[in-house]
PDB file of N, CA and C in Angstrom:
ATOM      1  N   UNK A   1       5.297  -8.394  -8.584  1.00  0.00           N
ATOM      2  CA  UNK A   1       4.160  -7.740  -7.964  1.00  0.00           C
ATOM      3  C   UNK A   1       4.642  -7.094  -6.666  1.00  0.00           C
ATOM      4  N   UNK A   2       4.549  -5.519  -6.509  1.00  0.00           N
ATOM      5  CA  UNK A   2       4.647  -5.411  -5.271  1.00  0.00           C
ATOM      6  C   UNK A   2       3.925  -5.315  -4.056  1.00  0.00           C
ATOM      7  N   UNK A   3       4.003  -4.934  -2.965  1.00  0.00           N
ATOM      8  CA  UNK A   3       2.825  -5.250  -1.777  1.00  0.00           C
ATOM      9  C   UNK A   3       1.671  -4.720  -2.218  1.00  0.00           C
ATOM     10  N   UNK A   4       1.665  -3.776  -2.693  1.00  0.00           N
ATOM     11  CA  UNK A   4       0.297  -2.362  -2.691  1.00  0.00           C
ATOM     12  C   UNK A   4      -0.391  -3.321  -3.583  1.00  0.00           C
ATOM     13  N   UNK A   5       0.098  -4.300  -4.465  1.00  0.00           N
ATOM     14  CA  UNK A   5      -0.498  -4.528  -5.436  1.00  0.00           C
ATOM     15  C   UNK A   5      -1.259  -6.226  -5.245  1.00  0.00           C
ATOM     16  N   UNK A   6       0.094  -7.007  -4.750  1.00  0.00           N
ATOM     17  CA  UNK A   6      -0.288  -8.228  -3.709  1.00  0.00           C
ATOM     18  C   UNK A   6      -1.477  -7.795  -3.114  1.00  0.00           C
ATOM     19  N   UNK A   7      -1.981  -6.705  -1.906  1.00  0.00           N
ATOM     20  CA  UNK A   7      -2.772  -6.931  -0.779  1.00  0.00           C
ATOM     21  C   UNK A   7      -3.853  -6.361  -1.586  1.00  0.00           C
ATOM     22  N   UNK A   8      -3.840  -5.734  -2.748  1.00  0.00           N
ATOM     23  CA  UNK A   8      -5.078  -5.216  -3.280  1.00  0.00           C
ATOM     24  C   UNK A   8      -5.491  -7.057  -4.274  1.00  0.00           C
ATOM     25  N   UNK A   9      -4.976  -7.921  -4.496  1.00  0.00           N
ATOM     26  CA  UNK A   9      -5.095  -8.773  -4.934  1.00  0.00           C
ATOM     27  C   UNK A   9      -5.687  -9.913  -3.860  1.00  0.00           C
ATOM     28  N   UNK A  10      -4.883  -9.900  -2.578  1.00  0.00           N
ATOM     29  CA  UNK A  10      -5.773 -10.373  -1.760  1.00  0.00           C
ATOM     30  C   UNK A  10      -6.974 -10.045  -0.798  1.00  0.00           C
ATOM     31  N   UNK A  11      -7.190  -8.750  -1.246  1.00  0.00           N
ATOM     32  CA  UNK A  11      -8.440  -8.304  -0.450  1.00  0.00           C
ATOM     33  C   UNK A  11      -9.548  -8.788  -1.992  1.00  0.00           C
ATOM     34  N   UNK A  12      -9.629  -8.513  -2.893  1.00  0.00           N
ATOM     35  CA  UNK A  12     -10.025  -9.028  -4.361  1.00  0.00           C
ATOM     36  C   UNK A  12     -10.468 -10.758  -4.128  1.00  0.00           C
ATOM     37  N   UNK A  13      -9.524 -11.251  -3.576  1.00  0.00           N
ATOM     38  CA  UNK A  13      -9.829 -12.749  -3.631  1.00  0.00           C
ATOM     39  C   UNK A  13     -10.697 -13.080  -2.106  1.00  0.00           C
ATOM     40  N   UNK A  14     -10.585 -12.231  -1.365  1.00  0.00           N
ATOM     41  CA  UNK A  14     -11.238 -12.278  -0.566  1.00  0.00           C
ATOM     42  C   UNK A  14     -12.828 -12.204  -0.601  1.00  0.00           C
ATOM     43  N   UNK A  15     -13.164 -11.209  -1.461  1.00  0.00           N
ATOM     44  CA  UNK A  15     -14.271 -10.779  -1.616  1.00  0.00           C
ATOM     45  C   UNK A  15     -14.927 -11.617  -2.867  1.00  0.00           C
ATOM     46  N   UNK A  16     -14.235 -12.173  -3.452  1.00  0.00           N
ATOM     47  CA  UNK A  16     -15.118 -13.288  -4.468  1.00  0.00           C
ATOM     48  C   UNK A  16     -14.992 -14.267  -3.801  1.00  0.00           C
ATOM     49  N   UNK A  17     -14.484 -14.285  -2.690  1.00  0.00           N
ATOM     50  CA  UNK A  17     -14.145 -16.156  -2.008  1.00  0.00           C
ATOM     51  C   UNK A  17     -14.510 -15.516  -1.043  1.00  0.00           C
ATOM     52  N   UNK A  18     -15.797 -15.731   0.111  1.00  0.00           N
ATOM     53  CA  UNK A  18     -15.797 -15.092   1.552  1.00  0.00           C
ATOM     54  C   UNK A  18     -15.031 -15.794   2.177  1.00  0.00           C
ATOM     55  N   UNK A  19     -15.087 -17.248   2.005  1.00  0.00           N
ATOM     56  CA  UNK A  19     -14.807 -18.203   3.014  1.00  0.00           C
ATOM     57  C   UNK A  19     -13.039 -17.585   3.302  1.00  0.00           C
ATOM     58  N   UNK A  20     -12.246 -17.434   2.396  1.00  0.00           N
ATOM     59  CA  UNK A  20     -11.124 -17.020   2.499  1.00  0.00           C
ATOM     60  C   UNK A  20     -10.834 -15.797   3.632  1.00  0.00           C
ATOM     61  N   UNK A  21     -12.143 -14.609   3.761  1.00  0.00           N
ATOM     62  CA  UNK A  21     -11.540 -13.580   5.000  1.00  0.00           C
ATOM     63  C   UNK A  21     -12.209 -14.192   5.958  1.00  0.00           C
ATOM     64  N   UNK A  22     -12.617 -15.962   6.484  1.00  0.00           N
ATOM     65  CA  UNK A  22     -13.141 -16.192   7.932  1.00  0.00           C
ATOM     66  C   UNK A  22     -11.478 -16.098   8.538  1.00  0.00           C
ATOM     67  N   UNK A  23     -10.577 -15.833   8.238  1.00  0.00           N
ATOM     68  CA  UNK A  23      -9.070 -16.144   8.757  1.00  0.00           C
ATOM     69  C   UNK A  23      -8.855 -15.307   9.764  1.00  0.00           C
ATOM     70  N   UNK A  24      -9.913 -13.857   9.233  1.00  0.00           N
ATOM     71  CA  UNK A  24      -9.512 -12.433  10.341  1.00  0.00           C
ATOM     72  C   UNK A  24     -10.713 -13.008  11.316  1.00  0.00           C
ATOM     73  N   UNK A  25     -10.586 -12.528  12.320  1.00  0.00           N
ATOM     74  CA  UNK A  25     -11.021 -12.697  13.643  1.00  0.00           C
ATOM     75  C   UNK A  25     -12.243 -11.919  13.366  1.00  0.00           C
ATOM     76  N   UNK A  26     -12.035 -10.567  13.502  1.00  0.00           N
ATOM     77  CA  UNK A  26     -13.024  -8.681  12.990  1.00  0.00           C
ATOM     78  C   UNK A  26     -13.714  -9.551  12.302  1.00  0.00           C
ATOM     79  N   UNK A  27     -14.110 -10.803  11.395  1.00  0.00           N
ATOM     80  CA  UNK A  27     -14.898 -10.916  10.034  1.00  0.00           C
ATOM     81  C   UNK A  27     -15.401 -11.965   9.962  1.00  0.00           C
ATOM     82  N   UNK A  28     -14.761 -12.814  10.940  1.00  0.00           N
ATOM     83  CA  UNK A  28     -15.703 -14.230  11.097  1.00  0.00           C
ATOM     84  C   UNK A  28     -16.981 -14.133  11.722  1.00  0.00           C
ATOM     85  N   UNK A  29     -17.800 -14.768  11.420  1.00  0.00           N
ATOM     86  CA  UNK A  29     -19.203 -14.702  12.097  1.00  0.00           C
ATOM     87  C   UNK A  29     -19.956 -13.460  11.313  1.00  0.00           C
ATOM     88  N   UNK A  30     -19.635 -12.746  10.391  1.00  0.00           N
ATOM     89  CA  UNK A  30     -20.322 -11.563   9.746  1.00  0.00           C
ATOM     90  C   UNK A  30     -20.764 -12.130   8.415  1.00  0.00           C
ATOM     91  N   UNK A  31     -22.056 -11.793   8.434  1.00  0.00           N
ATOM     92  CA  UNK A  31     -22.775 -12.032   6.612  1.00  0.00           C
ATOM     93  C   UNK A  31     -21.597 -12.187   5.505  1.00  0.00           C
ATOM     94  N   UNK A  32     -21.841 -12.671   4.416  1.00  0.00           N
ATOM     95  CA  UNK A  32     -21.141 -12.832   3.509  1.00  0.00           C
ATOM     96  C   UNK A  32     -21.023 -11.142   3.138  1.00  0.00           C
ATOM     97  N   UNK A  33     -22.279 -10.536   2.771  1.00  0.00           N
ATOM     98  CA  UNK A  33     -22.366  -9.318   2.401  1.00  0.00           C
ATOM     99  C   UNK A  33     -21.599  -8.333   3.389  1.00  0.00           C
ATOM    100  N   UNK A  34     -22.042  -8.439   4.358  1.00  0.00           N
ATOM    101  CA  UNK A  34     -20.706  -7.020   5.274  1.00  0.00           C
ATOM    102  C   UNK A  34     -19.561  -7.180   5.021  1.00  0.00           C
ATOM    103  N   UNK A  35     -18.819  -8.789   4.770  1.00  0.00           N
ATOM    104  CA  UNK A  35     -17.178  -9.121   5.027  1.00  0.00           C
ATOM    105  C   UNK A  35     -17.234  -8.275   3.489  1.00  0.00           C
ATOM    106  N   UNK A  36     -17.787  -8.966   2.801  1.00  0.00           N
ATOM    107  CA  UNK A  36     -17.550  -8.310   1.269  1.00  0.00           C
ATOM    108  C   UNK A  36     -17.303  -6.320   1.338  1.00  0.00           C
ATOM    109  N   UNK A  37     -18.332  -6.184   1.978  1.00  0.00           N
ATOM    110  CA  UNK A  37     -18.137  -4.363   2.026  1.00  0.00           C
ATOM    111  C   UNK A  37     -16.955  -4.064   3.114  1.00  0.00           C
ATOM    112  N   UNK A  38     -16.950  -4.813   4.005  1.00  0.00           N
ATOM    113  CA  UNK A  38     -15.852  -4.189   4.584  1.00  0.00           C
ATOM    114  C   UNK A  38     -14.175  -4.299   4.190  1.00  0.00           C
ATOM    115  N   UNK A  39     -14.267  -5.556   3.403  1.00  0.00           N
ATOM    116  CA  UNK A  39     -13.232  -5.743   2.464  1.00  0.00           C
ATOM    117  C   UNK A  39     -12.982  -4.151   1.467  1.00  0.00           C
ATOM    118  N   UNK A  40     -14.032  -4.147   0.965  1.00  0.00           N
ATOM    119  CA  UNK A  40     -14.161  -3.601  -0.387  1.00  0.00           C
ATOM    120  C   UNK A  40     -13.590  -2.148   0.298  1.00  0.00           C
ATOM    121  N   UNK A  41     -14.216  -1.309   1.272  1.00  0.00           N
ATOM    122  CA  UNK A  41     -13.673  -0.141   2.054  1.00  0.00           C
ATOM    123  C   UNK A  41     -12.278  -0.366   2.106  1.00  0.00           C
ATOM    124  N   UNK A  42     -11.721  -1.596   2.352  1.00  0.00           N
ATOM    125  CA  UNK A  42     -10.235  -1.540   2.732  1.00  0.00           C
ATOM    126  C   UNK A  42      -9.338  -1.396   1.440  1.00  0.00           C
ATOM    127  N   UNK A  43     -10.424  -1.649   0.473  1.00  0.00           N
ATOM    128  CA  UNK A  43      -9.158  -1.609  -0.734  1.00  0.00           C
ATOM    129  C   UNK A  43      -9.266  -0.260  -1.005  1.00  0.00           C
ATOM    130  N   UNK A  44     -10.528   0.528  -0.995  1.00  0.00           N
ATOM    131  CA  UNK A  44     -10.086   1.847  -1.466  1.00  0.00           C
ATOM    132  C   UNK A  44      -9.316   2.667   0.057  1.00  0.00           C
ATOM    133  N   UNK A  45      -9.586   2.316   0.727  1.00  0.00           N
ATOM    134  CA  UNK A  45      -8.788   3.039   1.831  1.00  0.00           C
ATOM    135  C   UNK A  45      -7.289   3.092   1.643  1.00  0.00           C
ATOM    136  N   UNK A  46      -7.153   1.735   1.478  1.00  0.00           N
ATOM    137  CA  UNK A  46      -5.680   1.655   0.914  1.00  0.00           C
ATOM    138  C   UNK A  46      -4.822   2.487  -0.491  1.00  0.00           C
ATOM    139  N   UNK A  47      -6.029   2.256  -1.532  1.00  0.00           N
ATOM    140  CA  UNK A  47      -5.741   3.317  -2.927  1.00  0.00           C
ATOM    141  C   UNK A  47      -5.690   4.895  -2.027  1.00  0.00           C
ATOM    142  N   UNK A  48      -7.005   5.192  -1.445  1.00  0.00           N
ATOM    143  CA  UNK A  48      -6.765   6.318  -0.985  1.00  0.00           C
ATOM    144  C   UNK A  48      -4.904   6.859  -0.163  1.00  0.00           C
ATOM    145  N   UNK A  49      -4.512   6.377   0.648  1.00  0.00           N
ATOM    146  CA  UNK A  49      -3.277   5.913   1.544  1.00  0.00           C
ATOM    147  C   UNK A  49      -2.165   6.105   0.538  1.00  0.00           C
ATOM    148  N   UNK A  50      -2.270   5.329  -0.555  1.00  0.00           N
ATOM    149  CA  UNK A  50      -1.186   5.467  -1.492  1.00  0.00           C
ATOM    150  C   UNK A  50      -0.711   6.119  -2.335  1.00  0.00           C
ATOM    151  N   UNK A  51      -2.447   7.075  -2.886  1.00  0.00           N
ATOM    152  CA  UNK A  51      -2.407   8.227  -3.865  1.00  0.00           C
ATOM    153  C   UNK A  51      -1.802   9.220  -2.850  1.00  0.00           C
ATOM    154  N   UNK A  52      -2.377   9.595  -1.472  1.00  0.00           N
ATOM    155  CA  UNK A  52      -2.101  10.928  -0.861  1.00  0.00           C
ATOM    156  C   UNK A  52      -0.122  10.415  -0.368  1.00  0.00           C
ATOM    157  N   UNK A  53       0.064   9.302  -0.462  1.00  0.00           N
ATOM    158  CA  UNK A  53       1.501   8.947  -0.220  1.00  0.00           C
ATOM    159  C   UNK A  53       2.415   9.739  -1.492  1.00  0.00           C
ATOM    160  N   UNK A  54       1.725   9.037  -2.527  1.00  0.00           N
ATOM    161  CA  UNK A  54       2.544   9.988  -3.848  1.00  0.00           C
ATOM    162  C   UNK A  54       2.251  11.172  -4.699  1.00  0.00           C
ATOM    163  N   UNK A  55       1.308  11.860  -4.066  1.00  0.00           N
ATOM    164  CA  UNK A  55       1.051  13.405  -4.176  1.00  0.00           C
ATOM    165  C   UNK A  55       0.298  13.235  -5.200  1.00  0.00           C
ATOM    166  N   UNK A  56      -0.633  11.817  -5.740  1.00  0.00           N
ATOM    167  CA  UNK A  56      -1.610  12.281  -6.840  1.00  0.00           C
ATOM    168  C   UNK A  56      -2.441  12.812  -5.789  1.00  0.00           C
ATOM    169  N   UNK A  57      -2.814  12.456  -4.342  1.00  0.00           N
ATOM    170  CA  UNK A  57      -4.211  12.934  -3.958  1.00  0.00           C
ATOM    171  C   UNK A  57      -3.768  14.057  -2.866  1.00  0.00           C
ATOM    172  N   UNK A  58      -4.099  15.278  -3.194  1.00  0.00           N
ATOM    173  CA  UNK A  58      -3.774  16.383  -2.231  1.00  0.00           C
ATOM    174  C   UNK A  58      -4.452  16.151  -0.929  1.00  0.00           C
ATOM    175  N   UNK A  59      -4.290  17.099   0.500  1.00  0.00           N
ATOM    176  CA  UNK A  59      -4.720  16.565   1.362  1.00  0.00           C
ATOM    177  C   UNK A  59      -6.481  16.948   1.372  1.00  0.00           C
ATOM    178  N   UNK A  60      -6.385  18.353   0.044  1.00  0.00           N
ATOM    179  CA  UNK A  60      -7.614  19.061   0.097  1.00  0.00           C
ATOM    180  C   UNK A  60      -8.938  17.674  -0.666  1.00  0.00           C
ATOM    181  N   UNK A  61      -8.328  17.096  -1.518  1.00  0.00           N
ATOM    182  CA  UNK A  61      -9.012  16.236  -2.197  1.00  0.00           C
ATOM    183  C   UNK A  61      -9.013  15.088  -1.675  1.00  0.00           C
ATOM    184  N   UNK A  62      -8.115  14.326  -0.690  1.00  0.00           N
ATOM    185  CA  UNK A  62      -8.339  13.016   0.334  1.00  0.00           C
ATOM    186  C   UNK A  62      -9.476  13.680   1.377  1.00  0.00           C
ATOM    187  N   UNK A  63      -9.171  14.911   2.098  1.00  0.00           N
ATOM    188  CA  UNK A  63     -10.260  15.621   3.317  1.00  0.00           C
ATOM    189  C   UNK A  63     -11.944  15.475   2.598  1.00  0.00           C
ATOM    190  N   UNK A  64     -11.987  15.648   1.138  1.00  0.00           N
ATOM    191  CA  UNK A  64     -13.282  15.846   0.325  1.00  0.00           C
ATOM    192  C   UNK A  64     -13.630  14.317   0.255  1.00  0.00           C
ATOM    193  N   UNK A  65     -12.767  13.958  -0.711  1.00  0.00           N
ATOM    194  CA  UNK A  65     -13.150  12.485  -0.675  1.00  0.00           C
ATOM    195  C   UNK A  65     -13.371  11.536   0.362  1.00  0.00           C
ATOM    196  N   UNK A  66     -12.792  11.711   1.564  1.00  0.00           N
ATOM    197  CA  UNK A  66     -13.255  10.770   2.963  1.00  0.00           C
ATOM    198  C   UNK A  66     -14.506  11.134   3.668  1.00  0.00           C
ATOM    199  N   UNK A  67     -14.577  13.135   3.334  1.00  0.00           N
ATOM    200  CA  UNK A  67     -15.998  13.641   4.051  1.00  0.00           C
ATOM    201  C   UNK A  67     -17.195  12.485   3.134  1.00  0.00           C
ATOM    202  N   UNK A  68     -17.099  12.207   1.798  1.00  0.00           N
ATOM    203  CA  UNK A  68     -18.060  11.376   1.196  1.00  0.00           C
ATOM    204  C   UNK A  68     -18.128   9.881   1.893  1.00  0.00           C
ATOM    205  N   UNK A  69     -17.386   9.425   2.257  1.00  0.00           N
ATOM    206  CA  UNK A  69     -17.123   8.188   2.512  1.00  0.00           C
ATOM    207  C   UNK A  69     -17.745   7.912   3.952  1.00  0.00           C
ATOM    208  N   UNK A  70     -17.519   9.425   4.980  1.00  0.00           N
ATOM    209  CA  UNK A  70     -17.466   9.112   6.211  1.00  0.00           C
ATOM    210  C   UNK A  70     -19.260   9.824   6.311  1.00  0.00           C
ATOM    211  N   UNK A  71     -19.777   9.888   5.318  1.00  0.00           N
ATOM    212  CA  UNK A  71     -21.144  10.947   5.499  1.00  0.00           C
ATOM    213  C   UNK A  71     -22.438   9.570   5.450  1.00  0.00           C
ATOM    214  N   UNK A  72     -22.048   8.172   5.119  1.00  0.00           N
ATOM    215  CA  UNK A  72     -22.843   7.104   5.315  1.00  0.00           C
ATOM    216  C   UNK A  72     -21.780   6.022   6.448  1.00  0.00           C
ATOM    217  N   UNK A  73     -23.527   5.562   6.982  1.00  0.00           N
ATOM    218  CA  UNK A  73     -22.916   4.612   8.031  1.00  0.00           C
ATOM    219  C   UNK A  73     -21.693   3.599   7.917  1.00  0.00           C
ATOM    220  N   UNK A  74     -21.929   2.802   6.743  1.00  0.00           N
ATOM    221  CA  UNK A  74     -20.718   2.047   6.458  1.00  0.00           C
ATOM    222  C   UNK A  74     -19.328   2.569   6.228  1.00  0.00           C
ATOM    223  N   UNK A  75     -18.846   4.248   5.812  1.00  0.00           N
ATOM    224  CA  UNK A  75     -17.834   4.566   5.874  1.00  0.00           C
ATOM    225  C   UNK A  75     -17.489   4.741   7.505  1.00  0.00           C
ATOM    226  N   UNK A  76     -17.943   4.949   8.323  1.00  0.00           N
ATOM    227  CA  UNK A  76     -17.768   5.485   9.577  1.00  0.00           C
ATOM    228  C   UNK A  76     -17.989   3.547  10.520  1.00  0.00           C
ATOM    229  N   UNK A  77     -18.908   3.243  10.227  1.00  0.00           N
ATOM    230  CA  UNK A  77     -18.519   1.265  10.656  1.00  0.00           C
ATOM    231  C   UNK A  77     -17.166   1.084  10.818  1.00  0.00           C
ATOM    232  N   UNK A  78     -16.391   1.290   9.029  1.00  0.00           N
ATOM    233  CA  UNK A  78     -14.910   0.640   8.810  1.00  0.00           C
ATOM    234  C   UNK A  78     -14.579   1.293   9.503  1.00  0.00           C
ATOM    235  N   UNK A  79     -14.519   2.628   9.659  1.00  0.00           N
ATOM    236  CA  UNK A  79     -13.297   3.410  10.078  1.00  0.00           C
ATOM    237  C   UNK A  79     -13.354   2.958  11.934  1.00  0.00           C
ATOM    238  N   UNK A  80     -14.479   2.910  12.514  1.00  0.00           N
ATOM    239  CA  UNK A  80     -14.444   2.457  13.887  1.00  0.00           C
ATOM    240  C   UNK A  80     -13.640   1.098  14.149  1.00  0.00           C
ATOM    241  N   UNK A  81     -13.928   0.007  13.036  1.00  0.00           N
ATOM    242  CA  UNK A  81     -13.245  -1.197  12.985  1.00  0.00           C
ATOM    243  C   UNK A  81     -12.061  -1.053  12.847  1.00  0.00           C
ATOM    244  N   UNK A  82     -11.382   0.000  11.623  1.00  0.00           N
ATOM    245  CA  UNK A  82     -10.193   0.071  11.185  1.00  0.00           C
ATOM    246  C   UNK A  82      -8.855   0.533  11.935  1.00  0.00           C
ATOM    247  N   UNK A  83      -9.332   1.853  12.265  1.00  0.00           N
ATOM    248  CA  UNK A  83      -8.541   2.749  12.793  1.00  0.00           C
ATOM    249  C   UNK A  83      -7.987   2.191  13.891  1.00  0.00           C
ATOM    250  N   UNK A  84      -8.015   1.160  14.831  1.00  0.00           N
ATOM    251  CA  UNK A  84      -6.783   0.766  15.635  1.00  0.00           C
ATOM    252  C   UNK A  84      -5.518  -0.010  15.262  1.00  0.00           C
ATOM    253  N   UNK A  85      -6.147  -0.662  14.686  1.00  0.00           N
ATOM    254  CA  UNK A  85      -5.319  -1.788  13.339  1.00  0.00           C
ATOM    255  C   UNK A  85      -4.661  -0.641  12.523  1.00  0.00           C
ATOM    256  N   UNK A  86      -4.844   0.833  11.787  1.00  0.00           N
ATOM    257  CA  UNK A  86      -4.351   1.467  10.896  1.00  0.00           C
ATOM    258  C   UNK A  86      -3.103   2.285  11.594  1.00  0.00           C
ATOM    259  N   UNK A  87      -4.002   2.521  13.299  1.00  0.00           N
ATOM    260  CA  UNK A  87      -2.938   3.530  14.014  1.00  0.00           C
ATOM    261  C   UNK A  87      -1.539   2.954  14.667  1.00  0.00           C
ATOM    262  N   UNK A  88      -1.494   1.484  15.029  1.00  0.00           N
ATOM    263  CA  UNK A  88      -0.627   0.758  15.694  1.00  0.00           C
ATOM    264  C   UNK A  88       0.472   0.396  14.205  1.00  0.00           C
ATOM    265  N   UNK A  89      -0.229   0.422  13.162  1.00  0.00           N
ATOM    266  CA  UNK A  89       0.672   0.375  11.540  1.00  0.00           C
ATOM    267  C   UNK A  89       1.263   1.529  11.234  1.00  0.00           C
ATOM    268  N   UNK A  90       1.239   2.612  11.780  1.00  0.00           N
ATOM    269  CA  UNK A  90       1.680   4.160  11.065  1.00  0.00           C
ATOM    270  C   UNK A  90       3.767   3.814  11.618  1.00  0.00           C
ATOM    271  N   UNK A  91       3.780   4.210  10.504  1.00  0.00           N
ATOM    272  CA  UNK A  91       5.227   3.820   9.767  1.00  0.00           C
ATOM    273  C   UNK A  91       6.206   5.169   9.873  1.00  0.00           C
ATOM    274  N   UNK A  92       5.330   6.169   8.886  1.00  0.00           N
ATOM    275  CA  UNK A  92       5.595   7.495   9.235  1.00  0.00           C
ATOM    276  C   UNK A  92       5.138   8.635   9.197  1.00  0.00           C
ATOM    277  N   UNK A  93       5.382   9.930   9.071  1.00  0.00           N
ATOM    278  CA  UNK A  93       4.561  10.963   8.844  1.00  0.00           C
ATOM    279  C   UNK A  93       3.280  11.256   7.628  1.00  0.00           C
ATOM    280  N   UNK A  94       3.564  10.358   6.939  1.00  0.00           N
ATOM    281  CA  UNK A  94       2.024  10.107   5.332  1.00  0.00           C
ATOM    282  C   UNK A  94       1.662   9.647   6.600  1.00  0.00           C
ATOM    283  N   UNK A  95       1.722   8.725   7.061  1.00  0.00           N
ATOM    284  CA  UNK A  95       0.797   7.499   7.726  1.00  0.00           C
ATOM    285  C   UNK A  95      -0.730   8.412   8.728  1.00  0.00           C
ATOM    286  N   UNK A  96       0.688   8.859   9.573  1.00  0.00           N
ATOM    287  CA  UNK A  96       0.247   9.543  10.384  1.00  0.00           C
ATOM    288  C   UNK A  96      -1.121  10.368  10.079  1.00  0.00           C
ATOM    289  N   UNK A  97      -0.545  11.490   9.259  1.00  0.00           N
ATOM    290  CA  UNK A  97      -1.324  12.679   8.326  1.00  0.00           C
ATOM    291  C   UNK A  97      -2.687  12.099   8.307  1.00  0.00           C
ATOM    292  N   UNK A  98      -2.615  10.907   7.240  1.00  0.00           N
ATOM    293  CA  UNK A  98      -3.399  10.062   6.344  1.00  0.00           C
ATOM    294  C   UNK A  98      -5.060   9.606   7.847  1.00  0.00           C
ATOM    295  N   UNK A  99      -4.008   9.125   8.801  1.00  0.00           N
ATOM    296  CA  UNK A  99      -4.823   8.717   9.715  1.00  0.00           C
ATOM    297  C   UNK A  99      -5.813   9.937  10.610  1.00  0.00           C
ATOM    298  N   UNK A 100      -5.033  10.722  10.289  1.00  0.00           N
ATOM    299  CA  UNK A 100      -5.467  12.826  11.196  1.00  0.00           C
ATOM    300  C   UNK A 100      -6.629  12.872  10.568  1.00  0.00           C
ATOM    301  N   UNK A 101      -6.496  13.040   8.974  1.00  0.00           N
ATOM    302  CA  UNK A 101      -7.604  13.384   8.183  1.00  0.00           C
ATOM    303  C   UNK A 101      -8.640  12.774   8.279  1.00  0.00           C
ATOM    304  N   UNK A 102      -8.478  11.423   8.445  1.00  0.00           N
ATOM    305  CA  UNK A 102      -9.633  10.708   8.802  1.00  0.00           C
ATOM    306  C   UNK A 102     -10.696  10.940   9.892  1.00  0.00           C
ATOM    307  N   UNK A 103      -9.322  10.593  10.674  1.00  0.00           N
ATOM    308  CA  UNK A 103      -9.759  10.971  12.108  1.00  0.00           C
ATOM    309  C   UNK A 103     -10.768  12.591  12.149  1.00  0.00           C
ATOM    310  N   UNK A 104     -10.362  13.616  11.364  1.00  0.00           N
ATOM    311  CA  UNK A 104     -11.265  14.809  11.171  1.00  0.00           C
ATOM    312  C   UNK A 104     -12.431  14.514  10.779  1.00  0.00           C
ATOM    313  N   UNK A 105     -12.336  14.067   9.364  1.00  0.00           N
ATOM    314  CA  UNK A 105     -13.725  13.556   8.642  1.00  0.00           C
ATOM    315  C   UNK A 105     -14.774  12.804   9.762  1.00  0.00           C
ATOM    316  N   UNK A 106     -14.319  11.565  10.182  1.00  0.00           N
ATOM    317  CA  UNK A 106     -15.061  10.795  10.894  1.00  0.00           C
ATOM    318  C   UNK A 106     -15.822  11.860  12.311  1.00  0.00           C
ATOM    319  N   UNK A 107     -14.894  12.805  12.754  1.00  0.00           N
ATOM    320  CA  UNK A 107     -15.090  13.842  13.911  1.00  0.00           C
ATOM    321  C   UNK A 107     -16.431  14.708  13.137  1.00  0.00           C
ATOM    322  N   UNK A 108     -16.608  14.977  12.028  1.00  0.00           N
ATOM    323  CA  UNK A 108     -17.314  16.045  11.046  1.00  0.00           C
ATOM    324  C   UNK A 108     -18.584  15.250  10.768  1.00  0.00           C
ATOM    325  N   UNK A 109     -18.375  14.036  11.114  1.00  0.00           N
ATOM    326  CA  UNK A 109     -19.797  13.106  10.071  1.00  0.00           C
ATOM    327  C   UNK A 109     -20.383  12.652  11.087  1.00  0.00           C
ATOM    328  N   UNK A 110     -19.803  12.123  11.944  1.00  0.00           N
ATOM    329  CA  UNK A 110     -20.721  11.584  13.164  1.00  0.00           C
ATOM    330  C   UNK A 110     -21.737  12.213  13.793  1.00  0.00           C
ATOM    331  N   UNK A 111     -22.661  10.996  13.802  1.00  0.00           N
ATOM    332  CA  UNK A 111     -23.973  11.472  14.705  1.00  0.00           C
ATOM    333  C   UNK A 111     -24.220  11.366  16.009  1.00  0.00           C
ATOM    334  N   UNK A 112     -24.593  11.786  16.889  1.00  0.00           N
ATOM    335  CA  UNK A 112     -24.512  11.698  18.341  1.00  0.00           C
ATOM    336  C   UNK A 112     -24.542  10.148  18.420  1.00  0.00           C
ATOM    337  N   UNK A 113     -24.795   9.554  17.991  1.00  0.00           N
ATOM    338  CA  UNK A 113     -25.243   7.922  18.431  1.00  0.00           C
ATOM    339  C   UNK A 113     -23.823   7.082  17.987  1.00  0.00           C
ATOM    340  N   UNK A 114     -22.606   7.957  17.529  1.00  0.00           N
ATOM    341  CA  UNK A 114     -21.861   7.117  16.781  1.00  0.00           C
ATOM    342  C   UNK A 114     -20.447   7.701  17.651  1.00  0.00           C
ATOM    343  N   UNK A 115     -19.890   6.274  18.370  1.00  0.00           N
ATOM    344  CA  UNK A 115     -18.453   6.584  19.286  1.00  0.00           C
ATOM    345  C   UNK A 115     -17.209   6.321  18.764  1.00  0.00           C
ATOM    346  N   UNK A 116     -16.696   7.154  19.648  1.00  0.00           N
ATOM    347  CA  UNK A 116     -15.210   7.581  18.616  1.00  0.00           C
ATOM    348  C   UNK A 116     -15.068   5.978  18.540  1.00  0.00           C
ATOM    349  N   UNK A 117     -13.814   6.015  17.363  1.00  0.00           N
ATOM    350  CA  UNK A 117     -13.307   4.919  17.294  1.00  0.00           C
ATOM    351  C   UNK A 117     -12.291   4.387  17.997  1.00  0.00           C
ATOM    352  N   UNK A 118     -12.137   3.292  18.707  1.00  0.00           N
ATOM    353  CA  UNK A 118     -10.980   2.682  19.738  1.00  0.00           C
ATOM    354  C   UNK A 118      -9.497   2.847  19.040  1.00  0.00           C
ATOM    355  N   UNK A 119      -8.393   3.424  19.757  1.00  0.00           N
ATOM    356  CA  UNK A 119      -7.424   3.364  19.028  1.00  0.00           C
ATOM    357  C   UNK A 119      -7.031   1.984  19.262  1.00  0.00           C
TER     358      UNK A 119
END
């Protein structure tokens, strides 16, 4: 098994077992139901991350697909939660990119009431 496939296995066990993500700090003390969705965002964030890594997902079709993601509150929640934890991880130039686009989308969807996200 390799990592991509491990951490999509433990975000999976996470989310049928809550008690298992009280370990993260970000997730203790949150409903069973949010840890579950905010889990669940991280696994496709991650599929997302890996397709645009190996050129199944162009940047035109990750930019489309995140504007969907980032156009309800809960895509734009994770990404406020996420994005410091994602930016202090950037490895290399995918990373980087991967994190820009977001960073656009989230810039495109937000509503006056909603602050950037902390790097």
């Amino acid at each position: 098994m390799f990592s991509g496939q491990l951490h999509q296995q433990l975000l999976a066990d996470q989310i049928a077992n809550p008690k298992l993500s009280s370990i993260w700090a970000h997730l203790a003390g949150k409903p069973d139901g949010d840890r579950a969705t905010l889990l669940h965002c991280n696994q496709w964030m991650s599929m997302w991350a890996l397709m645009h890594r190996t050129g199944v997902m162009t940047r035109d079709a990750l930019a489309e697909t995140v504007r969907d993601f980032m156009s309800g509150s809960v895509g734009r929640d994770f990404w406020r939660q996420a994005r410091g934890h994602r930016t202090l991880a950037e490895r290399d130039r995918f990373d980087i990119r991967f994190n820009a686009i977001l960073d656009e989308q989230y810039e495109l969807s937000a509503g006056p009431d909603d602050p950037w996200p902390a790097a």
